[in-house]
C-alpha atoms as a PDB file:
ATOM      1  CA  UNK A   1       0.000   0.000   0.000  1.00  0.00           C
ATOM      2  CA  UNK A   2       2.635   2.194   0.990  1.00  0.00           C
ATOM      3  CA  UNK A   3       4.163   1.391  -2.846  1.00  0.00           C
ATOM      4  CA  UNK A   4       1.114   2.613  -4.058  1.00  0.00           C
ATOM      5  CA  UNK A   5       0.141   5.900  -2.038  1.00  0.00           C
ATOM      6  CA  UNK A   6       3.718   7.249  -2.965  1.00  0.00           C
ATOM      7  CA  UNK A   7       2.949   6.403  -6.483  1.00  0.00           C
ATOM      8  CA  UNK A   8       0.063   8.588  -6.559  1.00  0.00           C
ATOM      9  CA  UNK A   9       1.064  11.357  -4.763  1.00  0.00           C
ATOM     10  CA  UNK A  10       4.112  11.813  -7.328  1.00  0.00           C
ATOM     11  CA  UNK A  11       1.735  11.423 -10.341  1.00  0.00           C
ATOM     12  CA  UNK A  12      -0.546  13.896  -9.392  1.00  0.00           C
ATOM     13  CA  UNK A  13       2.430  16.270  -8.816  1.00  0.00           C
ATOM     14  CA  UNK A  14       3.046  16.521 -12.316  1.00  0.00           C
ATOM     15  CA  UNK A  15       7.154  15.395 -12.534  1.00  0.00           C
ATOM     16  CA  UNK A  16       8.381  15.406 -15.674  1.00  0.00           C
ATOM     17  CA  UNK A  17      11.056  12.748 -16.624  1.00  0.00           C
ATOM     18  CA  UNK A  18      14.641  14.152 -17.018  1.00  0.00           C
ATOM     19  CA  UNK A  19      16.255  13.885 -20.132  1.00  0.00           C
ATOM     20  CA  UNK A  20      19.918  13.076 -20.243  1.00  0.00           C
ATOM     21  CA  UNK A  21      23.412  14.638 -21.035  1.00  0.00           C
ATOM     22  CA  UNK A  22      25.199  12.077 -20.086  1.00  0.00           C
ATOM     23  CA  UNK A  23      28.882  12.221 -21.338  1.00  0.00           C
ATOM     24  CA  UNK A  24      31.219   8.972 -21.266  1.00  0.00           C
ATOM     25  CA  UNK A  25      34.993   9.108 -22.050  1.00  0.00           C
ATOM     26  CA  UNK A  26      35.640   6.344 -24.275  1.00  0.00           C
ATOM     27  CA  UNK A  27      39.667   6.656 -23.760  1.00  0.00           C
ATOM     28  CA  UNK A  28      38.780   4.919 -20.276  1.00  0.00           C
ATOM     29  CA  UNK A  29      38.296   1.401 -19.199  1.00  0.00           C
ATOM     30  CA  UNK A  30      34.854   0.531 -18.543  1.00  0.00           C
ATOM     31  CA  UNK A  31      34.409  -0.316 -14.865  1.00  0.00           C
ATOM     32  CA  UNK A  32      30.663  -1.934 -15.986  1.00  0.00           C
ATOM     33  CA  UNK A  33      30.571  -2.656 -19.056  1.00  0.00           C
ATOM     34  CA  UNK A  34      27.353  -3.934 -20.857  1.00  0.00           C
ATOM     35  CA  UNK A  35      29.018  -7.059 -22.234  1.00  0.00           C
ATOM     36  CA  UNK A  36      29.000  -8.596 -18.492  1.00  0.00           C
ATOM     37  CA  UNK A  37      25.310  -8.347 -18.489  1.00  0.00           C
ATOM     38  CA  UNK A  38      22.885 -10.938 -19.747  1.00  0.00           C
ATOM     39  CA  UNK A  39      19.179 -11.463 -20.308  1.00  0.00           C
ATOM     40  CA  UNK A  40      18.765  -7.661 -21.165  1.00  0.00           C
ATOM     41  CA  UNK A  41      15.443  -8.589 -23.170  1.00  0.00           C
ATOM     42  CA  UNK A  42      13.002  -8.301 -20.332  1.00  0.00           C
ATOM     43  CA  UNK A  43      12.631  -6.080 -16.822  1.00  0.00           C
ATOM     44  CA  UNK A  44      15.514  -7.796 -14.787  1.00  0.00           C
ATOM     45  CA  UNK A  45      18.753  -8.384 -16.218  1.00  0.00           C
ATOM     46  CA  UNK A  46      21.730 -10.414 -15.160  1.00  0.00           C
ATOM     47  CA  UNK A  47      25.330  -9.530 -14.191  1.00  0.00           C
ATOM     48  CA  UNK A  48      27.102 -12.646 -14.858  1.00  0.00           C
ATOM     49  CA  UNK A  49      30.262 -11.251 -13.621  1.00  0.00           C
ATOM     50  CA  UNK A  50      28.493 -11.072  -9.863  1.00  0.00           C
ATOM     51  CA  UNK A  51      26.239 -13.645 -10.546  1.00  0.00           C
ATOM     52  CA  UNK A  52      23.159 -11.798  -9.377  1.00  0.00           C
ATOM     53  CA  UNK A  53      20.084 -10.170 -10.798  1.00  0.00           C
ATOM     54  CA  UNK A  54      18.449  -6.762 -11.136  1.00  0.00           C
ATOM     55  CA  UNK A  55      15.857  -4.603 -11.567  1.00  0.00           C
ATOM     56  CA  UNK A  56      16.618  -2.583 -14.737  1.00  0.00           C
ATOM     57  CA  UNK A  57      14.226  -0.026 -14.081  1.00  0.00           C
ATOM     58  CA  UNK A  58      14.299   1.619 -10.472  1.00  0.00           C
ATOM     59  CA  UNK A  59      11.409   0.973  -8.143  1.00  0.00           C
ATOM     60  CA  UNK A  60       8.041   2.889  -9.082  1.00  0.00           C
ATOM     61  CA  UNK A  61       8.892   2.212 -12.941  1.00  0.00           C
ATOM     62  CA  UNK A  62       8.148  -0.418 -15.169  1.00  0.00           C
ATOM     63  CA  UNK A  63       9.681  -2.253 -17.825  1.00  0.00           C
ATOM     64  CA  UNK A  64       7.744  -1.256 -21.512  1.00  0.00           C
ATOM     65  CA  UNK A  65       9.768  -4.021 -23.326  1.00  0.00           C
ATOM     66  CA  UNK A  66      12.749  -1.255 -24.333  1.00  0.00           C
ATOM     67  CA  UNK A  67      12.919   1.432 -21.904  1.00  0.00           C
ATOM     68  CA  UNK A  68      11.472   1.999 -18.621  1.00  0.00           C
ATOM     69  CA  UNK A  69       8.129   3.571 -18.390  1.00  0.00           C
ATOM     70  CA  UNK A  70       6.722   5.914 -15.028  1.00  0.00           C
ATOM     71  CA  UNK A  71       7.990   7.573 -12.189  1.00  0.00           C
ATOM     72  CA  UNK A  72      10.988   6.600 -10.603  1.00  0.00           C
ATOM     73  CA  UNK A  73      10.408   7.177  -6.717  1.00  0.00           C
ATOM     74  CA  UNK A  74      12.025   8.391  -3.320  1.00  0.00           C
ATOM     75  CA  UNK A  75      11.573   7.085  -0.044  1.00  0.00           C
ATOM     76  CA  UNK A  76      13.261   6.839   3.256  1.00  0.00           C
ATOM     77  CA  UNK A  77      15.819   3.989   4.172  1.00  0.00           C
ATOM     78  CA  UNK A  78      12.800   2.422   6.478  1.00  0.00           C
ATOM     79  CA  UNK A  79       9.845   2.926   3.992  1.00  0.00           C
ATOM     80  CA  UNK A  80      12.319   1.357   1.327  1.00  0.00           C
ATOM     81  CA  UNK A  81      12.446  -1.825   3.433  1.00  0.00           C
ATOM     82  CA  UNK A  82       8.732  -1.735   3.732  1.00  0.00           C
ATOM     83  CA  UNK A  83       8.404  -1.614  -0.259  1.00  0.00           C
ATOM     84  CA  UNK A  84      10.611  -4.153  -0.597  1.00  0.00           C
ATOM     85  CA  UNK A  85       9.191  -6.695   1.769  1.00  0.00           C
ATOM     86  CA  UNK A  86       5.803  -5.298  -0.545  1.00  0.00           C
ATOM     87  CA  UNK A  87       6.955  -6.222  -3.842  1.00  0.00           C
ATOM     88  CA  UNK A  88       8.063  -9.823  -2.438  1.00  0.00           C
ATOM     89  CA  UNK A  89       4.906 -10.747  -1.247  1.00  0.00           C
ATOM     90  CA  UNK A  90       3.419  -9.583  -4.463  1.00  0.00           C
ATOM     91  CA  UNK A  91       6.407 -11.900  -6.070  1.00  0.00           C
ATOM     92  CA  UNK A  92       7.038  -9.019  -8.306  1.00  0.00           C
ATOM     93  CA  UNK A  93       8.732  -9.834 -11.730  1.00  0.00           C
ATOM     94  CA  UNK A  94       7.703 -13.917 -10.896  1.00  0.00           C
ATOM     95  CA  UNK A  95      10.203 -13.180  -7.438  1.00  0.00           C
ATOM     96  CA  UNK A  96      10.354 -12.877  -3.913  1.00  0.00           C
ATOM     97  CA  UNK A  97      13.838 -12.428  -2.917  1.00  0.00           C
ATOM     98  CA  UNK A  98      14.353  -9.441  -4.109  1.00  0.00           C
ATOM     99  CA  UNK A  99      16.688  -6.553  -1.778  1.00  0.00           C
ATOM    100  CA  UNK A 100      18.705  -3.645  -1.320  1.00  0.00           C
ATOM    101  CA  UNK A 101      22.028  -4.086  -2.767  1.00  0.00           C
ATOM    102  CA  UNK A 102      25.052  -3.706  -0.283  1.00  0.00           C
ATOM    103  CA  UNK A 103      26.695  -0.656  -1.022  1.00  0.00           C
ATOM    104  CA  UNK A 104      29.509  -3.315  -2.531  1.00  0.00           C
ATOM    105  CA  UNK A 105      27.135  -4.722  -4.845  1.00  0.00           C
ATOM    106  CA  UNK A 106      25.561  -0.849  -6.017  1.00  0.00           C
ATOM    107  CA  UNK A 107      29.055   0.092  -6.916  1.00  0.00           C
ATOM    108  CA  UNK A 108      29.628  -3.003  -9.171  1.00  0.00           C
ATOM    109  CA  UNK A 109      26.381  -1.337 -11.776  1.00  0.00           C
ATOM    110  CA  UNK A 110      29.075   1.987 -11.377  1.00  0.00           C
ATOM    111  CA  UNK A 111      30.017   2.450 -15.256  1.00  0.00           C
ATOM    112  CA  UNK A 112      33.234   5.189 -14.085  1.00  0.00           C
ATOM    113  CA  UNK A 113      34.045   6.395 -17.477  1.00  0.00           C
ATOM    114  CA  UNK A 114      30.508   7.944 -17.276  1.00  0.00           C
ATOM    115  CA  UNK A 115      28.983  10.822 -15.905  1.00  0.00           C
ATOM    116  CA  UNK A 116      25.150  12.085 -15.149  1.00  0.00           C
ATOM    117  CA  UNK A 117      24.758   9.615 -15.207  1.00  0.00           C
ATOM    118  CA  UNK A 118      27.105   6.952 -13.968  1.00  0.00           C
ATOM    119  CA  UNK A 119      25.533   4.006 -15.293  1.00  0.00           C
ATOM    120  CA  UNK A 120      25.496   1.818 -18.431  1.00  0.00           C
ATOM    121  CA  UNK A 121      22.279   3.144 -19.896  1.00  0.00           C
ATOM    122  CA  UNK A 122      22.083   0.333 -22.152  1.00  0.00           C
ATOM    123  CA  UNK A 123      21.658  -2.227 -19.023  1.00  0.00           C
ATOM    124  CA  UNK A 124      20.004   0.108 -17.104  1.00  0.00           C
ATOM    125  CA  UNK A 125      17.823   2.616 -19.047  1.00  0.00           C
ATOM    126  CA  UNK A 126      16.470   4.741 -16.925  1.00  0.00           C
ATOM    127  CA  UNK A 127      18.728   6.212 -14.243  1.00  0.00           C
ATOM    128  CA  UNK A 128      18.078   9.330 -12.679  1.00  0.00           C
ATOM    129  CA  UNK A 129      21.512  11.244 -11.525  1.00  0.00           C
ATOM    130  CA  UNK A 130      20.409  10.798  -7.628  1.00  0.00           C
ATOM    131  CA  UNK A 131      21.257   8.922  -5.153  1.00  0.00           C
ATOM    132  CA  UNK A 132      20.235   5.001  -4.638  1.00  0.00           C
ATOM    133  CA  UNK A 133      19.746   2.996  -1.186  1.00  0.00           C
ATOM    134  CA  UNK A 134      21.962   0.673   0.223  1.00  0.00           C
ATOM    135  CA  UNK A 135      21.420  -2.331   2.764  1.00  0.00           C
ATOM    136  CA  UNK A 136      24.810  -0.976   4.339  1.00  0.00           C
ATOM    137  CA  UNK A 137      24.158   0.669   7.653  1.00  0.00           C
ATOM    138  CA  UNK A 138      26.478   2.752   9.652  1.00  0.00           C
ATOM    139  CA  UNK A 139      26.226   3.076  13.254  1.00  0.00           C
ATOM    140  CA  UNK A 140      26.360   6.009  15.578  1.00  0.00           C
ATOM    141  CA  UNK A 141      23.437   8.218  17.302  1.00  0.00           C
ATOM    142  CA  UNK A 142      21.811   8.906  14.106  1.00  0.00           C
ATOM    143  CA  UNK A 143      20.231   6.143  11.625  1.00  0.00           C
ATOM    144  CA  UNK A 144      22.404   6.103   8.371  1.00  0.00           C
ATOM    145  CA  UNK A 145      22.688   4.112   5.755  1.00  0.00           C
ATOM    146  CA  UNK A 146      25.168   4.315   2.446  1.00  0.00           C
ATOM    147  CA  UNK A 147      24.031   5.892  -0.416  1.00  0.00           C
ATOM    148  CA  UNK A 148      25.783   5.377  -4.282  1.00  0.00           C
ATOM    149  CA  UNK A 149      25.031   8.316  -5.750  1.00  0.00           C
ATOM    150  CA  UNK A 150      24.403   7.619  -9.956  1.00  0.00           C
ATOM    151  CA  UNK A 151      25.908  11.679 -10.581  1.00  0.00           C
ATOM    152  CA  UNK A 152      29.100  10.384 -10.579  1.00  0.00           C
ATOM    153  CA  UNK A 153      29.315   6.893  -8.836  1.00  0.00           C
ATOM    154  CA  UNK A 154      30.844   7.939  -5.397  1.00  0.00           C
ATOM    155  CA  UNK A 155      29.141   6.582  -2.472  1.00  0.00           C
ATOM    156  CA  UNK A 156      28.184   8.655   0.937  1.00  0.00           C
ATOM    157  CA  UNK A 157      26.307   8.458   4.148  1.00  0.00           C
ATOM    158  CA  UNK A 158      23.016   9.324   4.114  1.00  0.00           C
ATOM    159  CA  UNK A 159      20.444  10.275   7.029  1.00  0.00           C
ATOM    160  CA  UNK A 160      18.040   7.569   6.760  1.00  0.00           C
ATOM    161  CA  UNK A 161      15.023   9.929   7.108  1.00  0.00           C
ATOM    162  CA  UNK A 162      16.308  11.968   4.028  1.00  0.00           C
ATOM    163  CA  UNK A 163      14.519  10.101   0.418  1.00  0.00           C
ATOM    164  CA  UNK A 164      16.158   8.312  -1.985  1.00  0.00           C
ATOM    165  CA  UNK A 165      15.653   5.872  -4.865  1.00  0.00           C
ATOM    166  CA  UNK A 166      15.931   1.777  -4.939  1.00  0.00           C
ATOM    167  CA  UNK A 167      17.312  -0.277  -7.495  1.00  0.00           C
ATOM    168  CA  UNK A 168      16.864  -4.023  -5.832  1.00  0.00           C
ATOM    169  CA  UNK A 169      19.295  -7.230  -6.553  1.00  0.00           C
ATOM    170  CA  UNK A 170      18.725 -10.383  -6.369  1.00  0.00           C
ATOM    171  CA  UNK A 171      20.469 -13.635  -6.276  1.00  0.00           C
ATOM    172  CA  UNK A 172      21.065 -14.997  -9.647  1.00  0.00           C
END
């Protein structure tokens, strides 16, 4: 429910996709490159390299068979663990195992010879330049959690209360 209340609130706000600039220096290496990934015809698609599986599309879009289609949403580290435990009951894309990355496994979809955004946007075609959730806690007075940041792929520590996206893994 929570999933869906979000959902609505940002549709009736009016957002407007982004469109990209993103600019990759083909002199570099690539840290991610699209020839690791496999089964890139349908909404998850597999890094064979880390032998695990992902959502292509980050959570509150959907696949449309080339591109992802909607709103890509923000939440809070502890209404992201909600939505996840959501979308597993509802088995979403035929699963129920699926998480928030470690902030070691995040950094692995980091393309580094790109910027704004980071990201292979042929494996992963819709990435805002914000920052994504990680499973990675850090401990201290106040509740944070790691954040990879898809501007540039650098990683920080975020206030759990402030909102950010999801893109969820799974085991392969």
């Amino acid at each position: 429910m929570l999933l869906r209340s979000l959902f609505f609130s940002f549709l009736i706000s009016g957002l407007v996709l982004p469109v990209y600039a993103q600019k990759c220096d083909s002199s570099k290496s690539a840290t991610a490159p699209f020839s690791q990934f496999g089964n890139i015809d349908r909404a998850t698609i597999t890094d064979n390299k880390n032998n695990n599986t992902w959502l292509r599309c980050p959570v509150g879009m959907t696949w449309g068979g080339s591109s992802c289609e909607g709103i890509s949403l923000k939440y809070t580290w502890t209404e992201a663990v909600v939505v996840v435990d959501e979308l597993n009951a509802n088995k979403h894309e035929g699963r129920s195992d699926w998480r928030l990355p470690t902030v070691e496994e995040l950094t692995t979809v980091v393309e580094r010879r790109c910027f704004k955004p980071a990201i292979d946007l042929k494996a992963f075609p819709y990435s805002p330049e914000s920052g994504f959730w990680t499973d990675t806690t850090v401990g201290g007075v106040q509740p944070r959690a790691w954040v990879v940041h898809f501007l540039n792929g650098n990683q920080y520590i975020a206030n759990k209360n402030q909102t950010w996206r999801l893109r969820l893994i799974a085991d392969k």
